[in-house]
PDB file of N, CA and C in Angstrom:
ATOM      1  N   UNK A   1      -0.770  -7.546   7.607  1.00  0.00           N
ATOM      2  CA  UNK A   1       0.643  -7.338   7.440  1.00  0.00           C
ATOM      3  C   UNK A   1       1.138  -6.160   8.253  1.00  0.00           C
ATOM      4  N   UNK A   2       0.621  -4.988   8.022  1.00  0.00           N
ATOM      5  CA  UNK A   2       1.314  -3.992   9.338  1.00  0.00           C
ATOM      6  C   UNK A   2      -0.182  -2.923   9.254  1.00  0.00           C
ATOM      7  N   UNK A   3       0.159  -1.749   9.642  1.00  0.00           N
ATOM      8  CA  UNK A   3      -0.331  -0.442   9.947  1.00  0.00           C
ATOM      9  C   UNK A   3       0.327   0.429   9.246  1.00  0.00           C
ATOM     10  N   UNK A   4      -0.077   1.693   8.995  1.00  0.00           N
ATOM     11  CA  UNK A   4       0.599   3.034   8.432  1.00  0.00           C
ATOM     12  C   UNK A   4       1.669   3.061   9.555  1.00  0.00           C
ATOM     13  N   UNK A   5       2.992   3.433   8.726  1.00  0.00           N
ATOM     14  CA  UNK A   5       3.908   4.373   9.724  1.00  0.00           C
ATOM     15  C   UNK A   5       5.242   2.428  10.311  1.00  0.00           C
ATOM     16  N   UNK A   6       4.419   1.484   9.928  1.00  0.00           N
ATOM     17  CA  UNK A   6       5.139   0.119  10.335  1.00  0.00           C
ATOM     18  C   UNK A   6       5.853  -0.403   9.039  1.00  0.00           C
ATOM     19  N   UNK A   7       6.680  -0.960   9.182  1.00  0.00           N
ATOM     20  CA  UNK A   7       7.793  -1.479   8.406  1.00  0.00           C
ATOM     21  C   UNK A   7       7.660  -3.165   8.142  1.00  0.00           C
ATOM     22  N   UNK A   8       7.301  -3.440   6.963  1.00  0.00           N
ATOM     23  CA  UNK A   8       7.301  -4.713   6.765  1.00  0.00           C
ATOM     24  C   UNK A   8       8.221  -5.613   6.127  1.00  0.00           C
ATOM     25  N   UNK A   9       8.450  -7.154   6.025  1.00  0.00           N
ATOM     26  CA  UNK A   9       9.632  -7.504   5.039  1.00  0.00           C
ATOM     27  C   UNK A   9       8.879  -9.351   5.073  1.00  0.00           C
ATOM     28  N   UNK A  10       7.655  -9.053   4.180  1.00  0.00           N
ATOM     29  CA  UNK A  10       7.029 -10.357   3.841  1.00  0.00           C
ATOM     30  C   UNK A  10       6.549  -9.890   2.112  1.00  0.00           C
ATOM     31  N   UNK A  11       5.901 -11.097   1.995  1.00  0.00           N
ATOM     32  CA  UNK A  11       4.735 -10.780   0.890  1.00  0.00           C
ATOM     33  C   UNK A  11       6.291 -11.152  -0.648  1.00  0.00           C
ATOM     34  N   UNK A  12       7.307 -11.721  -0.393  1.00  0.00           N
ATOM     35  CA  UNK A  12       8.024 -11.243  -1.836  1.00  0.00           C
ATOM     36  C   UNK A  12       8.505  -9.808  -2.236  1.00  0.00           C
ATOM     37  N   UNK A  13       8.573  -9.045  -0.769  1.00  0.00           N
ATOM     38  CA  UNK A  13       9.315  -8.441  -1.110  1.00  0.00           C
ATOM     39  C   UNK A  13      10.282  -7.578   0.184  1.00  0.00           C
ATOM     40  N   UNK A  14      11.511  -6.973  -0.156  1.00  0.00           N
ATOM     41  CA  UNK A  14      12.092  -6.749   0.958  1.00  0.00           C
ATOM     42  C   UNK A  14      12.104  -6.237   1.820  1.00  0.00           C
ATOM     43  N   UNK A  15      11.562  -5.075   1.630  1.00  0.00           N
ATOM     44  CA  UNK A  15      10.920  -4.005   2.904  1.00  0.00           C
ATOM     45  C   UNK A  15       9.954  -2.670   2.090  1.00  0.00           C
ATOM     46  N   UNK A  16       9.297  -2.853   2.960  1.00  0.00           N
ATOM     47  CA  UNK A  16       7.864  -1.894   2.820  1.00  0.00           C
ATOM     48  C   UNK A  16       7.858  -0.637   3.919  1.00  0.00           C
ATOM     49  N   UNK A  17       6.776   0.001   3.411  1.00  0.00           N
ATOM     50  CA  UNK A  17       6.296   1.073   4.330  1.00  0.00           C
ATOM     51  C   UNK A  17       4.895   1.965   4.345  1.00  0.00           C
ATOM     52  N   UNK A  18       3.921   1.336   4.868  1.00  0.00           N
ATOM     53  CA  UNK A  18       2.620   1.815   4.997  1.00  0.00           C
ATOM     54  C   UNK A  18       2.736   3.624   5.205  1.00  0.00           C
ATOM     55  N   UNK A  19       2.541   4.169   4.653  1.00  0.00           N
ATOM     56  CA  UNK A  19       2.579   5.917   5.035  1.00  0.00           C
ATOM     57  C   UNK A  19       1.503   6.045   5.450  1.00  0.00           C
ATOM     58  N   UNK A  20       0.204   6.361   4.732  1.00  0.00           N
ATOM     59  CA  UNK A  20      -1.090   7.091   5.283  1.00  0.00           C
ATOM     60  C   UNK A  20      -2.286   5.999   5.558  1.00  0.00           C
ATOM     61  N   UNK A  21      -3.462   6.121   5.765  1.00  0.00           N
ATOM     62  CA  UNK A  21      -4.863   5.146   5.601  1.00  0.00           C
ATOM     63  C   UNK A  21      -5.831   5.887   5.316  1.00  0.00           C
ATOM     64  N   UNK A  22      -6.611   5.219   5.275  1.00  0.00           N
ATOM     65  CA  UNK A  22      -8.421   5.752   5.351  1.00  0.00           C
ATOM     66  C   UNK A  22      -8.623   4.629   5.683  1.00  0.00           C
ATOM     67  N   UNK A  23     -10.227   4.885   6.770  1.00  0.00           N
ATOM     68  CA  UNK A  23     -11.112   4.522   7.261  1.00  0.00           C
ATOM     69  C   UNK A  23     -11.914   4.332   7.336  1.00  0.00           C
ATOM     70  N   UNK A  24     -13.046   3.103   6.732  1.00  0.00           N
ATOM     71  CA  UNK A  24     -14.515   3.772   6.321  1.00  0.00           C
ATOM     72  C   UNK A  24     -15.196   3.256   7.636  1.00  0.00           C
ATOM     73  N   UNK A  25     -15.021   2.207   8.380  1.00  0.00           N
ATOM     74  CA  UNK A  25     -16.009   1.841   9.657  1.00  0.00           C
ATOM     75  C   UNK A  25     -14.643   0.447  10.424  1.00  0.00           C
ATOM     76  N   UNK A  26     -14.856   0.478  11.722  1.00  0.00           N
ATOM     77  CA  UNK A  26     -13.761  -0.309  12.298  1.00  0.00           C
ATOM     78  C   UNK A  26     -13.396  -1.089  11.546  1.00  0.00           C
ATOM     79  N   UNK A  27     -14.096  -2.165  10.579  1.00  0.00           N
ATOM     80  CA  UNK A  27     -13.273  -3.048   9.950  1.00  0.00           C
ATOM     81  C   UNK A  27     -13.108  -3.350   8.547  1.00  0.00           C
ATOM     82  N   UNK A  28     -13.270  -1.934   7.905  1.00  0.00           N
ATOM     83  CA  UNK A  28     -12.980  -1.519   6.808  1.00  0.00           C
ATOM     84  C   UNK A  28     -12.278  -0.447   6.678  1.00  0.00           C
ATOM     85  N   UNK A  29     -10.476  -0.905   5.857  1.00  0.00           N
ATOM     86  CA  UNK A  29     -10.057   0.235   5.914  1.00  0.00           C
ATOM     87  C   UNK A  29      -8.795   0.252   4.602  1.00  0.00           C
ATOM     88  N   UNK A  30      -8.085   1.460   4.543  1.00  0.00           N
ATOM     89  CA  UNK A  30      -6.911   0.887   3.097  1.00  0.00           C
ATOM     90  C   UNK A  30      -5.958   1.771   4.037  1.00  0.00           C
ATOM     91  N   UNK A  31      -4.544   1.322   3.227  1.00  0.00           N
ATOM     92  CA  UNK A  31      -2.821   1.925   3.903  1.00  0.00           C
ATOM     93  C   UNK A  31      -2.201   1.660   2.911  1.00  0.00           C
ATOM     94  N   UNK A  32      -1.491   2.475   2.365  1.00  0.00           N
ATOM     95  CA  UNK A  32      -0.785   2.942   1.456  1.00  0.00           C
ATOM     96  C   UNK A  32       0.355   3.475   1.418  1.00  0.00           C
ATOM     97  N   UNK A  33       1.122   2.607   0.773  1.00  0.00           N
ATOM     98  CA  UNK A  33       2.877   3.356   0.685  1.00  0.00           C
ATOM     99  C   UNK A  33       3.959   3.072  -0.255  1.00  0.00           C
ATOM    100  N   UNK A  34       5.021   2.289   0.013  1.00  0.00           N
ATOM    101  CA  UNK A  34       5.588   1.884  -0.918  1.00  0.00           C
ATOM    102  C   UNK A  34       6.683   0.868  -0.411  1.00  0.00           C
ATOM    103  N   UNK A  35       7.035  -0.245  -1.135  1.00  0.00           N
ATOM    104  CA  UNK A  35       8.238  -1.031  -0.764  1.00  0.00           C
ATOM    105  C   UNK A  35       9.112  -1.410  -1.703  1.00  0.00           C
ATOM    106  N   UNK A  36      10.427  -2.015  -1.572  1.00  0.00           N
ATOM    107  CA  UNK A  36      11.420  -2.684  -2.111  1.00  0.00           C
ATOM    108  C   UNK A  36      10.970  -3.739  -3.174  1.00  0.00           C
ATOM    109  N   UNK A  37      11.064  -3.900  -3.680  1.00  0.00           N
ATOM    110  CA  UNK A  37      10.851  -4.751  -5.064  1.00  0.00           C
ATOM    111  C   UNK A  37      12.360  -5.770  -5.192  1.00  0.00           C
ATOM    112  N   UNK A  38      11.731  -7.053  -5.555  1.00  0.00           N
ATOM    113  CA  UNK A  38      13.268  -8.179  -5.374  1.00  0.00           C
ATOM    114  C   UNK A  38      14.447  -7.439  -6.407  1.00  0.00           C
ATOM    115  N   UNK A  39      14.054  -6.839  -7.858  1.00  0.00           N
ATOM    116  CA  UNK A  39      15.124  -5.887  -8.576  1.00  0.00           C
ATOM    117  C   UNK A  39      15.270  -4.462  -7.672  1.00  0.00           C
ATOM    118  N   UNK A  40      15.091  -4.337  -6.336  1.00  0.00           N
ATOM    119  CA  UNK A  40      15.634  -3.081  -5.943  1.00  0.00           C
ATOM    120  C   UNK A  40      15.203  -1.445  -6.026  1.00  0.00           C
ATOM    121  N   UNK A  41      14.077  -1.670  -6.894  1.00  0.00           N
ATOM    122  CA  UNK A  41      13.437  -0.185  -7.356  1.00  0.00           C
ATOM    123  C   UNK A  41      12.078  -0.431  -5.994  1.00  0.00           C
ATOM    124  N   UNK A  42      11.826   1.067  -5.942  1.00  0.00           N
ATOM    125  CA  UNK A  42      10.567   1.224  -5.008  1.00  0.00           C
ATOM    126  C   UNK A  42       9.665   1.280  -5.814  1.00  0.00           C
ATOM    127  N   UNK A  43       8.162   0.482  -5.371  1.00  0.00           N
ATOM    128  CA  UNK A  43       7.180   0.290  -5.961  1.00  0.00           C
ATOM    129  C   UNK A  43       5.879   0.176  -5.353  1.00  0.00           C
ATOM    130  N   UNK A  44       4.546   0.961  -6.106  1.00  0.00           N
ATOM    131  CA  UNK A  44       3.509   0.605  -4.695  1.00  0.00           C
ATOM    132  C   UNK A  44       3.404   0.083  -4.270  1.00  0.00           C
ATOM    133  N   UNK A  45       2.277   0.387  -2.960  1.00  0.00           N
ATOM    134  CA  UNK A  45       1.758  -0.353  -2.047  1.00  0.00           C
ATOM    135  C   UNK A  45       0.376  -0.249  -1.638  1.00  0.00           C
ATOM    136  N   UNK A  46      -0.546  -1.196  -1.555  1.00  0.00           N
ATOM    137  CA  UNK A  46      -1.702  -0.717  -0.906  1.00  0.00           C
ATOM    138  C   UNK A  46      -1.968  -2.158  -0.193  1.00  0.00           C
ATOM    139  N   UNK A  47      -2.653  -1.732   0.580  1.00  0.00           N
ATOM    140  CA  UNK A  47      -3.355  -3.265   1.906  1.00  0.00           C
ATOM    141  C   UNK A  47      -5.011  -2.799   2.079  1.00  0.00           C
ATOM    142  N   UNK A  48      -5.285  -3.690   2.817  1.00  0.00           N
ATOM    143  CA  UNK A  48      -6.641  -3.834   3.453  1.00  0.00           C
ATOM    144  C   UNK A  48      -6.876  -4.972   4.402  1.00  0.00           C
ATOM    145  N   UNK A  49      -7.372  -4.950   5.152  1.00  0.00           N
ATOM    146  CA  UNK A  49      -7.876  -6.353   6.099  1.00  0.00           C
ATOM    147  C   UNK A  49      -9.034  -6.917   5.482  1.00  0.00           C
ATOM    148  N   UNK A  50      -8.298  -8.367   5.742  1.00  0.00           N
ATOM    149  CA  UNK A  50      -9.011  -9.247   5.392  1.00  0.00           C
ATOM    150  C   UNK A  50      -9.400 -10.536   6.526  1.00  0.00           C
ATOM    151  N   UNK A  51     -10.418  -9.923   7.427  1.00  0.00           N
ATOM    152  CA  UNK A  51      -9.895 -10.925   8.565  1.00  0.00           C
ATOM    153  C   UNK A  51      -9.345 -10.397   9.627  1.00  0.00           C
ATOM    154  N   UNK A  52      -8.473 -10.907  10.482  1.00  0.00           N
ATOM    155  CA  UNK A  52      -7.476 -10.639  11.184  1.00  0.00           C
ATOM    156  C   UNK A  52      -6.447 -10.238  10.246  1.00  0.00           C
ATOM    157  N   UNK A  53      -6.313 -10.489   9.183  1.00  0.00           N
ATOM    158  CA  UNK A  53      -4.826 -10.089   8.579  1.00  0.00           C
ATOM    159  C   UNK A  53      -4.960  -8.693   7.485  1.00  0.00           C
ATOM    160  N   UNK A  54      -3.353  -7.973   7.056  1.00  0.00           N
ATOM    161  CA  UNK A  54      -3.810  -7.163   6.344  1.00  0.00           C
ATOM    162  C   UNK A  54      -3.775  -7.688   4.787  1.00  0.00           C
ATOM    163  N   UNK A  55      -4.125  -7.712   3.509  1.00  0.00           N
ATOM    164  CA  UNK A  55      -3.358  -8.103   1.830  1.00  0.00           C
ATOM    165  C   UNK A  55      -3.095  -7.456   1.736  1.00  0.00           C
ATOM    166  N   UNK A  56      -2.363  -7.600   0.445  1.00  0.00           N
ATOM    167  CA  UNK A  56      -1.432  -6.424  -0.821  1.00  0.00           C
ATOM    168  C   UNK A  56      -2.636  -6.588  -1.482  1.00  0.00           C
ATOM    169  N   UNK A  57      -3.132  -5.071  -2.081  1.00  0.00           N
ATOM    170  CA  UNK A  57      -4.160  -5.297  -2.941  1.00  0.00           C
ATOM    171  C   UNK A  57      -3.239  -4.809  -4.542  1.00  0.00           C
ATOM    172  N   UNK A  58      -3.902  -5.819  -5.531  1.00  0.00           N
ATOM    173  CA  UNK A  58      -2.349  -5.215  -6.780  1.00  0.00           C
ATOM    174  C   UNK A  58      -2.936  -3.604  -7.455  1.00  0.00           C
ATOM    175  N   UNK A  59      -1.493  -2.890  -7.309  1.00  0.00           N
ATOM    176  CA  UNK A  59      -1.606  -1.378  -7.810  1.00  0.00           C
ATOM    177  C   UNK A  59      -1.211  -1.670  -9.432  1.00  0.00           C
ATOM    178  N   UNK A  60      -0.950  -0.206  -9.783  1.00  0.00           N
ATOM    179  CA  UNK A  60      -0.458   0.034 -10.918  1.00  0.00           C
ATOM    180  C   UNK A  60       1.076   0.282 -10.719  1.00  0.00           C
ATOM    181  N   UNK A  61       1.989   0.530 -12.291  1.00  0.00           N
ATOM    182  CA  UNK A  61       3.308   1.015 -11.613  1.00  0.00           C
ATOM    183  C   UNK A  61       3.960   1.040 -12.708  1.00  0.00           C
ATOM    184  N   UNK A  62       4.018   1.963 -13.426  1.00  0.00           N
ATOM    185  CA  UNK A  62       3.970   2.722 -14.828  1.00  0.00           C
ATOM    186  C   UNK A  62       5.247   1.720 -15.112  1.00  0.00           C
ATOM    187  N   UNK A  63       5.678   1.225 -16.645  1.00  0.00           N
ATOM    188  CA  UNK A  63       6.396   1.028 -17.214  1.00  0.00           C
ATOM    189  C   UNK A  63       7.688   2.205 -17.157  1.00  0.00           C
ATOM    190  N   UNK A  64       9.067   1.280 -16.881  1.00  0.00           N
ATOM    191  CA  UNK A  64      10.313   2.363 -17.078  1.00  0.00           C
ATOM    192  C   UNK A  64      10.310   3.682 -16.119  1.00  0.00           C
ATOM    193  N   UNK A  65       9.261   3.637 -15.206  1.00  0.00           N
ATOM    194  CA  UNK A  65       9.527   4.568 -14.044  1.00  0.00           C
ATOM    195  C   UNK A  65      10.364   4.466 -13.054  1.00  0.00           C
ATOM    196  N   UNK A  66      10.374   5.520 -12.288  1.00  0.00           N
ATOM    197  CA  UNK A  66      11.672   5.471 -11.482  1.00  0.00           C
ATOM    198  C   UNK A  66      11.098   4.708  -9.762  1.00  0.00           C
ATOM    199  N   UNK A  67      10.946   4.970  -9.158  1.00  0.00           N
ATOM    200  CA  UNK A  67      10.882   4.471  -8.048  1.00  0.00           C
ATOM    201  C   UNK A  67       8.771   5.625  -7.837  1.00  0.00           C
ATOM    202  N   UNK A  68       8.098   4.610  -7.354  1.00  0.00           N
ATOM    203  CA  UNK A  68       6.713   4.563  -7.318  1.00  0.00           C
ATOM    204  C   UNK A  68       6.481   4.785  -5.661  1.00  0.00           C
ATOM    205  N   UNK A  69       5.712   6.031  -5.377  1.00  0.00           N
ATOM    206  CA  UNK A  69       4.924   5.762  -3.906  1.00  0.00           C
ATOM    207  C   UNK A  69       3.834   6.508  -4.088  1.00  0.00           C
ATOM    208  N   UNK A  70       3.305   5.865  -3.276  1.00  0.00           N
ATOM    209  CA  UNK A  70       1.632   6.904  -2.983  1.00  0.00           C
ATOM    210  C   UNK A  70       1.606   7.422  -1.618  1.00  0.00           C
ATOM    211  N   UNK A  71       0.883   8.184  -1.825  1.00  0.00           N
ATOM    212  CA  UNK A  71       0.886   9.589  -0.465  1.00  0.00           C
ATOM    213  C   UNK A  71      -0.345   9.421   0.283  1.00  0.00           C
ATOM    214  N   UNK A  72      -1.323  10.600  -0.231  1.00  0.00           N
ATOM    215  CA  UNK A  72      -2.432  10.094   0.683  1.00  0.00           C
ATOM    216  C   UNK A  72      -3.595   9.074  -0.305  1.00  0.00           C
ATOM    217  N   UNK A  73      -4.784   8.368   0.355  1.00  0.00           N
ATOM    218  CA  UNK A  73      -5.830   7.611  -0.323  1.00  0.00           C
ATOM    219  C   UNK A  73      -7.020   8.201   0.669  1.00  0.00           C
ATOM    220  N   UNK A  74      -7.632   8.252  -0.258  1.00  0.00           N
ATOM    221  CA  UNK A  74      -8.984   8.295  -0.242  1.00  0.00           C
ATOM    222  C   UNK A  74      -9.680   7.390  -0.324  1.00  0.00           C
ATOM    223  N   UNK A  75     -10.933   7.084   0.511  1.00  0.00           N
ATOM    224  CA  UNK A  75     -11.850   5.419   0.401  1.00  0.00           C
ATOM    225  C   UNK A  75     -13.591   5.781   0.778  1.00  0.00           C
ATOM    226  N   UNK A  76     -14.149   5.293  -0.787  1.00  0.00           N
ATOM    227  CA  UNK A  76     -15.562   5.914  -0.668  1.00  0.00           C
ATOM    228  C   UNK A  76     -16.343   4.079   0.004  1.00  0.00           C
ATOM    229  N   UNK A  77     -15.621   3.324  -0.082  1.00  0.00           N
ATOM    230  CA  UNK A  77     -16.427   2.010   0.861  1.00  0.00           C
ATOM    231  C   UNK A  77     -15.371   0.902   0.610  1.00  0.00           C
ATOM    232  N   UNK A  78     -15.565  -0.130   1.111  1.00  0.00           N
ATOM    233  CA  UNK A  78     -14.047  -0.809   1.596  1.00  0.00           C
ATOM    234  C   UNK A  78     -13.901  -1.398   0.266  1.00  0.00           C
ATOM    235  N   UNK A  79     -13.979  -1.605  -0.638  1.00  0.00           N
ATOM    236  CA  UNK A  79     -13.382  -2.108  -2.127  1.00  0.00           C
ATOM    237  C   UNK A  79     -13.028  -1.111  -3.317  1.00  0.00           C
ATOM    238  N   UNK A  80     -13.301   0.529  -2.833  1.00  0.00           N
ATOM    239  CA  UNK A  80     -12.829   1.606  -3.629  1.00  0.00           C
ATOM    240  C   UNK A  80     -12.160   2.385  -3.010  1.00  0.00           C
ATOM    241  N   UNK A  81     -10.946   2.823  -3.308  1.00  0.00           N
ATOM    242  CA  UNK A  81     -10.125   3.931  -2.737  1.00  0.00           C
ATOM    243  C   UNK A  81      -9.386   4.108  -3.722  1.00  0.00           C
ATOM    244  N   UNK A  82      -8.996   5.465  -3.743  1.00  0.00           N
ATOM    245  CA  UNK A  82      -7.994   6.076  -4.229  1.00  0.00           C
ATOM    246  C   UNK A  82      -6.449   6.824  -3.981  1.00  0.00           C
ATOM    247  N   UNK A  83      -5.155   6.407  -4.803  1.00  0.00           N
ATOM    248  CA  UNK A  83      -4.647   6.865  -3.835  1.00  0.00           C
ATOM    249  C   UNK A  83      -3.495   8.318  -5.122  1.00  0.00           C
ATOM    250  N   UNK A  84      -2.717   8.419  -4.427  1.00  0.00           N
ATOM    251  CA  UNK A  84      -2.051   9.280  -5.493  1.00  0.00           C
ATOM    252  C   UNK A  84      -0.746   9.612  -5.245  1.00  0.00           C
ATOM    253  N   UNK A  85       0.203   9.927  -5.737  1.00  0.00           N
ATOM    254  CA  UNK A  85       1.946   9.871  -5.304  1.00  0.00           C
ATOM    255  C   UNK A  85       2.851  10.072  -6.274  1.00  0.00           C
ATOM    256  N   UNK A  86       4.071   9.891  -6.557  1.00  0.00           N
ATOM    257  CA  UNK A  86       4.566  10.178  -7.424  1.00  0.00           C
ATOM    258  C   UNK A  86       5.641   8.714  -8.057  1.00  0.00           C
ATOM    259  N   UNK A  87       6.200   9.143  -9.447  1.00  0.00           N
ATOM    260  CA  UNK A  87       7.051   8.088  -9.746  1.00  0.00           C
ATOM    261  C   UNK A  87       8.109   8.991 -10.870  1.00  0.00           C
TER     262      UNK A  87
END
């Protein structure tokens, strides 16, 4: 789907924004940010490649919060990372 720092508008929802990554080896990696939600509130984001392509991997996204992003992530091998941000 994109790269850190690229602007997306697939996946169900209206526009996104990859902020940071980690890297564990060329074709393992996570990007993290936040996008538009179809009700209009901002809500995480995280990806990974799968393939040639990137997924949405599903986050968390607290009940009755205000608008959700994550900042930087951390990644100890390509199916664990961590990320952290505010809401």
């Amino acid at each position: 789907m994109g790269r850190p720092g690229s602007v997306l508008g697939a996946g169900g929802f209206a526009q996104g924004l990859l902020l940071v990554g980690a890297a564990i080896a060329g074709t393992s990696a996570w990007a993290v940010g936040t996008y538009q939600a179809a009700g209009g509130g901002l809500v995480s984001l995280a990806e990974r490649p799968s393939g040639s392509t990137w997924v949405q991997v599903p986050t968390v996204n607290p009940t009755g919060s205000g608008d959700v992003q994550f900042y930087p992530v951390s990644a100890s091998s390509a199916t664990n990372a961590w990320a952290v941000g505010s809401y």
